[in-house]
Protein backbone atom coordinates (compact mmCIF):
# COMPACT_ATOMS: atom_id res chain seq x y z
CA UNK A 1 -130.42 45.38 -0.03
CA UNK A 2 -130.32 48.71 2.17
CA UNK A 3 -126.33 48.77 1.28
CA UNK A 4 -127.42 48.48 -2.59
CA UNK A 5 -129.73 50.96 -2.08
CA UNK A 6 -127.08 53.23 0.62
CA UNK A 7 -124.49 52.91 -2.67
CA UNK A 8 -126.90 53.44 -5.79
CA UNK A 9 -128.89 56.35 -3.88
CA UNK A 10 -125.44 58.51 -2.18
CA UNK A 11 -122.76 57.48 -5.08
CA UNK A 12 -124.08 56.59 -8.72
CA UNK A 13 -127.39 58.34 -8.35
CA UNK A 14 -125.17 61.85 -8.47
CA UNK A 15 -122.81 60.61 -11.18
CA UNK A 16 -126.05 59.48 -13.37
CA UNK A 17 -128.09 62.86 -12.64
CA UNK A 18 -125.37 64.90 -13.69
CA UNK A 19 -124.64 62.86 -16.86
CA UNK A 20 -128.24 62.50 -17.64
CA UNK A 21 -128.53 66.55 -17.36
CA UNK A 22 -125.86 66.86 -19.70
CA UNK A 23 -127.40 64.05 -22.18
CA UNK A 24 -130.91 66.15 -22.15
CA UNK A 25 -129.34 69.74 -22.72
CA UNK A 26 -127.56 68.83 -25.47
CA UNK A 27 -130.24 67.37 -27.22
CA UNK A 28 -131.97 70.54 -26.29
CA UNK A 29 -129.34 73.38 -26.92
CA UNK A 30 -126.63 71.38 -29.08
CA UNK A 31 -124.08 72.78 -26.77
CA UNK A 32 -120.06 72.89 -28.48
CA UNK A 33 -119.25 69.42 -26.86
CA UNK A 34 -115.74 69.77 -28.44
CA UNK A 35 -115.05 73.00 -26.69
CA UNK A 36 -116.21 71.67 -23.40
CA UNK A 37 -113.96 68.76 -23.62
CA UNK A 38 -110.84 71.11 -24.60
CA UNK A 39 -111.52 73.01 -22.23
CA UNK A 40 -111.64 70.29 -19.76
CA UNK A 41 -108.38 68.94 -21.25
CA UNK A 42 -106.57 72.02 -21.27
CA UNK A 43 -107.45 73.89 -18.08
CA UNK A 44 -109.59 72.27 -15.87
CA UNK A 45 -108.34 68.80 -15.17
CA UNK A 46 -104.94 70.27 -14.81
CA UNK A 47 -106.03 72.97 -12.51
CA UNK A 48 -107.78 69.95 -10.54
CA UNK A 49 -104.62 67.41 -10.56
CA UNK A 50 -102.05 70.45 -9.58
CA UNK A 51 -104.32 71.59 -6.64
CA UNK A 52 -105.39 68.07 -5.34
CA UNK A 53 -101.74 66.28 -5.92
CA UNK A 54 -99.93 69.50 -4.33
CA UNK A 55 -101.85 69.73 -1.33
CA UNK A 56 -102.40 66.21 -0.77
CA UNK A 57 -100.99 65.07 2.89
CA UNK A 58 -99.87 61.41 1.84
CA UNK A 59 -96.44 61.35 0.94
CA UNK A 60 -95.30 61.21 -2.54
CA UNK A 61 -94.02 57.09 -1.77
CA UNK A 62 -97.83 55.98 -1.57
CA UNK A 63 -98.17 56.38 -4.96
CA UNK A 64 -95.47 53.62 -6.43
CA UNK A 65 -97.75 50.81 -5.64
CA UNK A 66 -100.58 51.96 -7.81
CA UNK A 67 -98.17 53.63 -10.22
CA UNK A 68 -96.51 49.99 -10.88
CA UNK A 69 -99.70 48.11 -10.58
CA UNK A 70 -101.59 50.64 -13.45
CA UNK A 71 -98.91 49.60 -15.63
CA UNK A 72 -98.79 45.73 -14.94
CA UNK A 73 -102.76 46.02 -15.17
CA UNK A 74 -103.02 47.52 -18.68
CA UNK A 75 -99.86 45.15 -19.87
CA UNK A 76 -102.18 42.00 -18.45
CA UNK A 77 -105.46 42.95 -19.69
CA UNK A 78 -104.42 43.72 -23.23
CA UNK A 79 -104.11 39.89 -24.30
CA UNK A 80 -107.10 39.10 -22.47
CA UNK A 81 -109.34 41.22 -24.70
CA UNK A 82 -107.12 40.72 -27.54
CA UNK A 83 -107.55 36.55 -27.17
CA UNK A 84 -111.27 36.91 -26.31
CA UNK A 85 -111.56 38.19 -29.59
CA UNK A 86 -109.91 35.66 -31.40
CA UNK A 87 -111.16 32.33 -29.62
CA UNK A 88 -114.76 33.94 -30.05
CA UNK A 89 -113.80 33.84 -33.84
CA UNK A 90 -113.96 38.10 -34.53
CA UNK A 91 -111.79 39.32 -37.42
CA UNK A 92 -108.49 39.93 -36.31
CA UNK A 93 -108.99 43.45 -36.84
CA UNK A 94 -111.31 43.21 -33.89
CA UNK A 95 -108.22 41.80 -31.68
CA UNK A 96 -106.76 45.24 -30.76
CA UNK A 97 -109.99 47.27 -30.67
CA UNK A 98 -111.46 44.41 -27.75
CA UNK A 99 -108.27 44.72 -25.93
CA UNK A 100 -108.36 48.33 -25.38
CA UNK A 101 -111.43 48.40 -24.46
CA UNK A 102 -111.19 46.06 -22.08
CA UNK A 103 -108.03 47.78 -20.49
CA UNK A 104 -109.09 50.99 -21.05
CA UNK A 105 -111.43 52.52 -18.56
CA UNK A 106 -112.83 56.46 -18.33
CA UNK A 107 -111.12 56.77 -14.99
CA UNK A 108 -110.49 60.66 -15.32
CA UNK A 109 -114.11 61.89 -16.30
CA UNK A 110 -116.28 59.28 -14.36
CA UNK A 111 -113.79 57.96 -12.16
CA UNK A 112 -112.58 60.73 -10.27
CA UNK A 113 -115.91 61.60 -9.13
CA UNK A 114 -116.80 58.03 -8.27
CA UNK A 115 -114.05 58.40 -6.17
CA UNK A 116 -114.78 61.02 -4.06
CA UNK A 117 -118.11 59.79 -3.77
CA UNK A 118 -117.40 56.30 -2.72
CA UNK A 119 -113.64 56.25 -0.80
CA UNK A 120 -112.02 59.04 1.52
CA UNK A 121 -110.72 61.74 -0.05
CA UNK A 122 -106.80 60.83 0.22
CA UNK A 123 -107.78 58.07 -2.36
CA UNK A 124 -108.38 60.94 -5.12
CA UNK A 125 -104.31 61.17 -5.00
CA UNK A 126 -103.94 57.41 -6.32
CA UNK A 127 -106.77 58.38 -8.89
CA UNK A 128 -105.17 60.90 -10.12
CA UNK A 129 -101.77 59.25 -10.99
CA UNK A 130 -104.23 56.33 -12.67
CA UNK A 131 -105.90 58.96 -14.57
CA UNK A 132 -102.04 60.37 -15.62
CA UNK A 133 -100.84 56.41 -15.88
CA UNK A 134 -103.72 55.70 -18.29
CA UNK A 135 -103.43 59.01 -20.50
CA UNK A 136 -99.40 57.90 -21.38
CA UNK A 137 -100.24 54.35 -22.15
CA UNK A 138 -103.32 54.80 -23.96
CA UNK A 139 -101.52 57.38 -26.79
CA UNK A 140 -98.75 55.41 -27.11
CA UNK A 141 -99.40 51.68 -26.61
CA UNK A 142 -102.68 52.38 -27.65
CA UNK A 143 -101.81 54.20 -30.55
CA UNK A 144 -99.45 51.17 -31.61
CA UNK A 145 -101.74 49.02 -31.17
CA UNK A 146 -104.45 50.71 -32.99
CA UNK A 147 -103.06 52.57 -35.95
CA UNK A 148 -102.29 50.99 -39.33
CA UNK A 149 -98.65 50.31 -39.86
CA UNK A 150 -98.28 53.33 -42.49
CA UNK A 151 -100.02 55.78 -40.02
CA UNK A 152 -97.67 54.64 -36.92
CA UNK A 153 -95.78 57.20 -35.58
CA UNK A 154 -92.04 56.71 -33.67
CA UNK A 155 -91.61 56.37 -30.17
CA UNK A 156 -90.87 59.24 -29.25
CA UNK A 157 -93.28 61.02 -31.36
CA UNK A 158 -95.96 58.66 -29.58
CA UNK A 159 -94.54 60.06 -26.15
CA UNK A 160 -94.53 63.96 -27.25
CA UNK A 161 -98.08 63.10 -27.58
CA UNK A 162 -99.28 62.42 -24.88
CA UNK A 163 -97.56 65.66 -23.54
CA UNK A 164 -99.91 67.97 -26.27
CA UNK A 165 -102.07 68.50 -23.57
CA UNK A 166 -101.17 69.31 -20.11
CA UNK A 167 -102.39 66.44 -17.70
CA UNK A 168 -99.45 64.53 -17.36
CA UNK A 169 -96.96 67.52 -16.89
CA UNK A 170 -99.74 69.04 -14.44
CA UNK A 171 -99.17 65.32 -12.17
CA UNK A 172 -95.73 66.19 -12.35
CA UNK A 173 -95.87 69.68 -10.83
CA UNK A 174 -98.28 68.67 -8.55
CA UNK A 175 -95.91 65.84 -7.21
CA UNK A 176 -93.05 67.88 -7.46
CA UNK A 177 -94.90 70.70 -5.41
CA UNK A 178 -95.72 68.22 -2.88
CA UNK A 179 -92.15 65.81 -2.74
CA UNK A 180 -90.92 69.21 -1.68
CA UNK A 181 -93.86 70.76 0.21
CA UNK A 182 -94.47 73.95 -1.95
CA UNK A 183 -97.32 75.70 -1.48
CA UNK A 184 -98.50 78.07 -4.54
CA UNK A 185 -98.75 81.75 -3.88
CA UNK A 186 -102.59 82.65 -3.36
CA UNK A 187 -102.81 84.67 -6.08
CA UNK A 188 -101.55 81.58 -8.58
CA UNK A 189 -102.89 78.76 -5.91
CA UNK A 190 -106.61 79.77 -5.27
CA UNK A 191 -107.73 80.12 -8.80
CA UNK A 192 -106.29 76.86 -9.62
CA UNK A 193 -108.13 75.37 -6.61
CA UNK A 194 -111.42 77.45 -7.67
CA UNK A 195 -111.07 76.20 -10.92
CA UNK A 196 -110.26 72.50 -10.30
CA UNK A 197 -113.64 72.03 -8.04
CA UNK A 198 -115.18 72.50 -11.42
CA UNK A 199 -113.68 69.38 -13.09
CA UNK A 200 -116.35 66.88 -11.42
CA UNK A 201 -119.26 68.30 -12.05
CA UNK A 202 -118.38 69.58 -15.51
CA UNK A 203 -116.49 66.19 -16.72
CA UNK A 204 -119.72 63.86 -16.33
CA UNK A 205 -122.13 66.92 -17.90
CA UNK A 206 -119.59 66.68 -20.54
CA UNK A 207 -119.74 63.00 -20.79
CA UNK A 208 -123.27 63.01 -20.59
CA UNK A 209 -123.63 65.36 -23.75
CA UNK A 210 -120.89 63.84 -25.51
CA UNK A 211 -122.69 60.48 -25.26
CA UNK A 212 -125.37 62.41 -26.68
CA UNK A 213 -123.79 63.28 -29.89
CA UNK A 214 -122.43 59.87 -30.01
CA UNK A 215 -124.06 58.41 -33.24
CA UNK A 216 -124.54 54.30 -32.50
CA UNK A 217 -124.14 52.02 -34.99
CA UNK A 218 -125.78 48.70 -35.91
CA UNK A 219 -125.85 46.45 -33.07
CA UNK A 220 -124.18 43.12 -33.42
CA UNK A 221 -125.71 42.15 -30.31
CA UNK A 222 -122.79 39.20 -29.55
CA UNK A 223 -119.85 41.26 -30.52
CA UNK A 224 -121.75 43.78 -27.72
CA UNK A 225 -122.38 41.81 -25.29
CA UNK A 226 -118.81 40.22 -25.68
CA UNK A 227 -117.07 43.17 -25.02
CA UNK A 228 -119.45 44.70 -22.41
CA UNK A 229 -119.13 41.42 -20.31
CA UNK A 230 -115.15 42.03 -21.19
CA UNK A 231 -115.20 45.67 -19.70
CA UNK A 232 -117.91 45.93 -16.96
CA UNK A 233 -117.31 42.21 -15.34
CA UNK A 234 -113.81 40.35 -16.45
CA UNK A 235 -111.30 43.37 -16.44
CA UNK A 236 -112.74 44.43 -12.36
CA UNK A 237 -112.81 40.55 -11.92
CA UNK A 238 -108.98 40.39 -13.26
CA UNK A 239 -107.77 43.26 -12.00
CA UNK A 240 -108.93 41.76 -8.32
CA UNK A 241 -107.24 38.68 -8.41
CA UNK A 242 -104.39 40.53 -10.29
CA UNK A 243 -104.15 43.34 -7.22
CA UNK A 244 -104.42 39.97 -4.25
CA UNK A 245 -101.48 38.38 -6.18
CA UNK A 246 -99.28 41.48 -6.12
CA UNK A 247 -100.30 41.88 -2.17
CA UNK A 248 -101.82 45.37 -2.75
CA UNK A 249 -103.35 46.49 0.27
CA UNK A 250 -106.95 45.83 0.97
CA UNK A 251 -108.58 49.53 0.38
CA UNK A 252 -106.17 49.65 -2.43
CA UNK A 253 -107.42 46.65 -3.82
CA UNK A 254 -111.12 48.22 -3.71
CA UNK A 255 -110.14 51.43 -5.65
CA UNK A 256 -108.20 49.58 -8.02
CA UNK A 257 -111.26 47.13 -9.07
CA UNK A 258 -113.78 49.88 -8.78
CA UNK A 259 -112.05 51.78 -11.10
CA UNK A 260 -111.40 48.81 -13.72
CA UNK A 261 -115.31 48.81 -13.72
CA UNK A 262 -116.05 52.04 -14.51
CA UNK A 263 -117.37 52.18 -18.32
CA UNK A 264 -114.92 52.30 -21.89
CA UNK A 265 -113.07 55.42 -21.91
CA UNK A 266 -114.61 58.35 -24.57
CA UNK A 267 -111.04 58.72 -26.33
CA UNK A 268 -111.12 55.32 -27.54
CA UNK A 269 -113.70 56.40 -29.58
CA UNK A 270 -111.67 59.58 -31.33
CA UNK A 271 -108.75 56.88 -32.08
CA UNK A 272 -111.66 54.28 -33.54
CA UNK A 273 -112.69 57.09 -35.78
CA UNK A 274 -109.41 58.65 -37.06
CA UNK A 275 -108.15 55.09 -37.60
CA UNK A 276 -110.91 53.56 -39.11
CA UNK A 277 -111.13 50.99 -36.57
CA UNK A 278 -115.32 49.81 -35.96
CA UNK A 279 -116.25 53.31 -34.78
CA UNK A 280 -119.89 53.03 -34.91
CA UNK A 281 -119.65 50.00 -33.23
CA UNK A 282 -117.04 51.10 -29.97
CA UNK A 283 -119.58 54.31 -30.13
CA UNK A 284 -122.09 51.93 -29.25
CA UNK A 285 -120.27 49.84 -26.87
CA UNK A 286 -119.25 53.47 -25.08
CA UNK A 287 -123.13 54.56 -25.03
CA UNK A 288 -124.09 50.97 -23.73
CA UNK A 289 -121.72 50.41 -20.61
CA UNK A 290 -121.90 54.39 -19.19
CA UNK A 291 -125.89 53.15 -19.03
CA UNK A 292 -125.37 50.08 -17.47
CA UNK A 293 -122.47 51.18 -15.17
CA UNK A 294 -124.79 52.43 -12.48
CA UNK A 295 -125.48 49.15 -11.79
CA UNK A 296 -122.31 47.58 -12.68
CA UNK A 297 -120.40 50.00 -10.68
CA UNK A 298 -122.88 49.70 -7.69
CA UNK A 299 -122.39 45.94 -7.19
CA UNK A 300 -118.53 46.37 -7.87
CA UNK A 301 -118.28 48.66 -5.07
CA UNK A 302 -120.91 46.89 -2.30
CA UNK A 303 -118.68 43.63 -3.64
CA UNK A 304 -115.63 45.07 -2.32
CA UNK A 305 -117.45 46.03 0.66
CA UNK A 306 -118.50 43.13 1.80
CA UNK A 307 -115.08 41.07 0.40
């Protein structure tokens, strides 16, 4: 019990006060919750990933296991939402939209802080190249998965895409700064570092008011609770046994299911709405699991503690 109450009080608490702050002052001040995001997008979580990846002091090498393992991950959980779905008898249209959201967690604007809260700080580097990992796959398998056949774009539009904003070529500098141990020029390096502390902070405020504009839908309480058991217990579950069967280290192991348990990722939501796909219900499912992940995410963690 005092380790439940060690993790809720020192790691979720934060993540769930900030979020909450962000909930209340948008319903107070209907803040631009589309500018905040861009500007997260565009400038912040890149300043963050260049600064953090570039002056990391693990070599570039520890990365390949959770590179490959992000990848096997999202390829493994896909039919297990997708068949969920079917053998619980959904329309097929609900196949796709179950199996992203089981694979696809918000591991850039609530996971990166749950990392530095919960796991030393040369664990943000493996974070980091999830949050990239996730961003490619997600607007291009996603994407395929998701979009009508008339609206599907080619492969290599699908790739250019997920280079329109700058958080995948901003991992790439940052690796390629540290492969060959460049260090920025203090005039370029220390506002990128000043504004990458921001990105914490400002990312779960942002989530907390974007959940706040979020408009929920009518519940179908078993479709819900279907995919919330999908997201917050069976993809962590999964991705454990996946990560002991691929002989990923034990630490390793715990970031990796931690951060299959954090709650659905917001941009599923954007692609539910611009391709028609239940978006008043995934806005609900979104809304649902960041409230219960507190919880969730607590007994993840002290599980992997103790295991």
């Amino acid at each position: 019990m005092n380790l439940f109450f060690d993790i809720a009080i020192n790691v979720t608490l934060p993540i769930v006060a900030i979020a909450a702050l962000g909930y209340v002052m948008q319903a107070r001040i209907k803040l631009d919750v589309a500018s905040i995001n861009r500007l997260l997008v565009m400038v912040i979580m890149p300043c963050f990933l260049v600064h953090f990846l570039a002056s990391a002091n693990q070599p570039v090498s520890e990365i390949w296991p959770v590179a490959y393992f992000t990848v096997v991950q999202f390829l493994f959980l896909i039919p297990v939402g997708w068949l969920t779905a079917l053998a619980f008898g959904l329309p097929r249209s609900f196949g796709p939209l179950f199996a992203m959201a089981t694979v696809y967690a918000n591991v850039g604007n609530y996971g990166i802080p749950l990392v530095q809260l919960a796991f030393p700080s040369e664990f943000l580097l493996h974070q980091s190249v999830i949050t990239a990992l996730m961003t490619v796959l997600m607007v291009t398998v996603g994407i395929w998965l998701l979009a009508p056949s008339e609206k599907q774009a080619t492969l290599t539009a699908r790739l250019g895409k997920a280079f329109e904003t700058p958080i995948v070529p901003a991992v790439i500098l940052g690796l390629i700064l540290r492969a060959f141990e460049i260090r920025l020029p203090q005039a370029i390096g220390t506002p990128i570092e000043l504004l990458g502390a921001t990105f914490p902070p400002l990312a779960l405020f942002a989530m907390g008011a974007q959940l706040a504009t979020s408009a929920a839908g009518v519940l179908n309480i078993g479709r819900l609770t279907l995919i919330l058991i999908l997201k917050l217990i069976i993809a962590p579950a999964v991705t454990w046994g996946l990560a002991i069967a691929m002989g990923m280290p034990d630490q390793l192991t715990d970031l990796l299911v931690v951060a299959a348990a954090t709650p659905i990722g917001i941009l599923l939501a954007l692609f539910c709405v611009e391709y028609g796909r239940e978006p008043k219900f995934m806005n609900s499912a979104i809304l649902i699991s960041t409230v219960l992940s507190p919880l969730t995410v607590t007994a993840w963690v002290i599980l992997t503690r103790i295991y």
